[in-house]
Protein backbone atom coordinates (compact mmCIF):
# COMPACT_ATOMS: atom_id res chain seq x y z
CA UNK A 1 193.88 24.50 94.37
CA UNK A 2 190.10 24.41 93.54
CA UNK A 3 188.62 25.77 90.72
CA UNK A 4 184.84 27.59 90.72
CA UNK A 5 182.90 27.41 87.58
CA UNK A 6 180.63 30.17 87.48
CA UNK A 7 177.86 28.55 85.49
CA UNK A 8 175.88 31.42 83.99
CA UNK A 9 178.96 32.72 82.30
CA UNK A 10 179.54 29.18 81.09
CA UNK A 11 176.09 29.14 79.35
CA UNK A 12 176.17 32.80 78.16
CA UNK A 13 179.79 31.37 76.32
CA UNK A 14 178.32 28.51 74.65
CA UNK A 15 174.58 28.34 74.27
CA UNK A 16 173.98 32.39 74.09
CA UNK A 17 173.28 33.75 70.88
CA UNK A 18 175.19 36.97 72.02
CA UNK A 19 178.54 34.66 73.34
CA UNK A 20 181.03 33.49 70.89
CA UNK A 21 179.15 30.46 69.92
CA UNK A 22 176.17 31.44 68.97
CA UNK A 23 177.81 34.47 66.97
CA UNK A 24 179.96 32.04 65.03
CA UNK A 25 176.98 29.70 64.51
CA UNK A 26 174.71 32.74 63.03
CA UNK A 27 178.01 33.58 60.90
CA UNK A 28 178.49 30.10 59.47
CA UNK A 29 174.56 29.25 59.06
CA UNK A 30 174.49 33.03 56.97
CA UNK A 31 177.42 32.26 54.62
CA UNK A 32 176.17 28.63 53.97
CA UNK A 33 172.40 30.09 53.35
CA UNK A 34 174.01 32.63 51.22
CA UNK A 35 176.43 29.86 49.28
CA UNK A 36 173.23 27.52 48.73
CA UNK A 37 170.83 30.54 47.18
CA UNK A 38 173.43 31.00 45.03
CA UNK A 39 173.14 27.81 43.83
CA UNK A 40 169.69 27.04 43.85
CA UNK A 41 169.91 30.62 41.59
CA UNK A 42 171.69 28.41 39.22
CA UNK A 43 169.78 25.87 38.73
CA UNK A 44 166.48 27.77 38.09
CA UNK A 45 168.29 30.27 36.04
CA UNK A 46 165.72 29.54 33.05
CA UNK A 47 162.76 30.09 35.70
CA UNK A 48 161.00 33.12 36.31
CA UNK A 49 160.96 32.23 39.60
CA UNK A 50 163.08 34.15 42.53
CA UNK A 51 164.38 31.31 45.08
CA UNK A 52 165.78 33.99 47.08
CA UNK A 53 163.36 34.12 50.04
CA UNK A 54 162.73 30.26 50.12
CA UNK A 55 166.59 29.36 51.11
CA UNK A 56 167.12 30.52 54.53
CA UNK A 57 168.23 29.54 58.29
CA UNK A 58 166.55 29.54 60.96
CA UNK A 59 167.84 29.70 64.74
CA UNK A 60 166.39 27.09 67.31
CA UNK A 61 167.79 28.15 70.32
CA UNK A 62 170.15 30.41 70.55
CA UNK A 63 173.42 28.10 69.23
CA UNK A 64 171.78 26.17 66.90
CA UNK A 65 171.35 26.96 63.08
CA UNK A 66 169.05 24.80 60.35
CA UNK A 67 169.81 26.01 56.93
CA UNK A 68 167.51 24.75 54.17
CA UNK A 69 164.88 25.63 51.64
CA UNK A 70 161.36 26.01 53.14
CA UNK A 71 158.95 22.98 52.02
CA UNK A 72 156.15 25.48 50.79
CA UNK A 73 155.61 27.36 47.46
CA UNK A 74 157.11 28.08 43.74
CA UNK A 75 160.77 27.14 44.37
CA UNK A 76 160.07 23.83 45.81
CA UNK A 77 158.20 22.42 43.32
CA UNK A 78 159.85 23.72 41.05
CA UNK A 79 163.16 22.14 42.13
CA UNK A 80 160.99 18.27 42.64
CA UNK A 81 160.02 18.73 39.00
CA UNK A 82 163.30 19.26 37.82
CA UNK A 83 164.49 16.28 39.11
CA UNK A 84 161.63 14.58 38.11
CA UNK A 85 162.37 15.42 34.57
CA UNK A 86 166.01 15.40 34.64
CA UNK A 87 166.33 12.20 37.01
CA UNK A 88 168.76 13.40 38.90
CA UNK A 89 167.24 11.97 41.45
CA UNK A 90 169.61 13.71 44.51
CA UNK A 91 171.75 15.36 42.45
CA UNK A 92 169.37 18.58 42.82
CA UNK A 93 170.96 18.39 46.46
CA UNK A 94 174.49 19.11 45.47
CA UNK A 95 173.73 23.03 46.05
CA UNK A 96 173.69 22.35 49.75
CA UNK A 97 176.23 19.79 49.65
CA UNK A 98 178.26 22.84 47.95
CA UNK A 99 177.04 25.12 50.33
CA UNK A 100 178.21 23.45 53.03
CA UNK A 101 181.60 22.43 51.86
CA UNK A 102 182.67 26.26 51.11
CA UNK A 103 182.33 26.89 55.08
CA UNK A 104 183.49 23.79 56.32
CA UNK A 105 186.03 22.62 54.19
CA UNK A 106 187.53 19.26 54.65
């Protein structure tokens, strides 16, 4: 018996951003970005400020997700002077943390 791998399928399957993979990876790295916007909405609920467009994801390749708030602008410093204040020093982190345990439980 042999077996033939036919390689380009193989990719398309799990590096693709159209296969399986990369679909479930976009899925996931949208519900956590989602999950962690609604917490960073919490804790700048007394702020003017509108994190919505600073927590996001970002594809590299095409099956790879980072999810995170961008280092630039209002929200950011925002969020380092809270802590700062509040010394919760890391404990500002536990909307990711959150995030990230609603899709992958366990």
């Amino acid at each position: 018996m042999s077996v033939t791998l036919h390689e380009a399928a193989i990719k398309r399957l799990l590096e693709s951003d159209t296969g399986p993979v990369g679909l479930e990876v976009r899925r996931r790295a949208e519900e956590v970005r989602d999950n962690a916007r609604n917490g960073v909405r919490e804790i700048m609920a007394s702020s003017s400020i509108d994190p919505s467009g600073a927590v996001d994801f970002q594809m590299i390749g095409d099956a790879t997700a980072i999810v995170g708030i961008r280092d630039e602008g209002k929200v950011t410093r925002y969020l380092d002077e809270k802590a700062a204040r509040e010394s919760e020093v890391g404990g500002l982190g536990d909307w990711m943390r959150n995030a990230l345990r609603v899709v992958f439980p366990g």
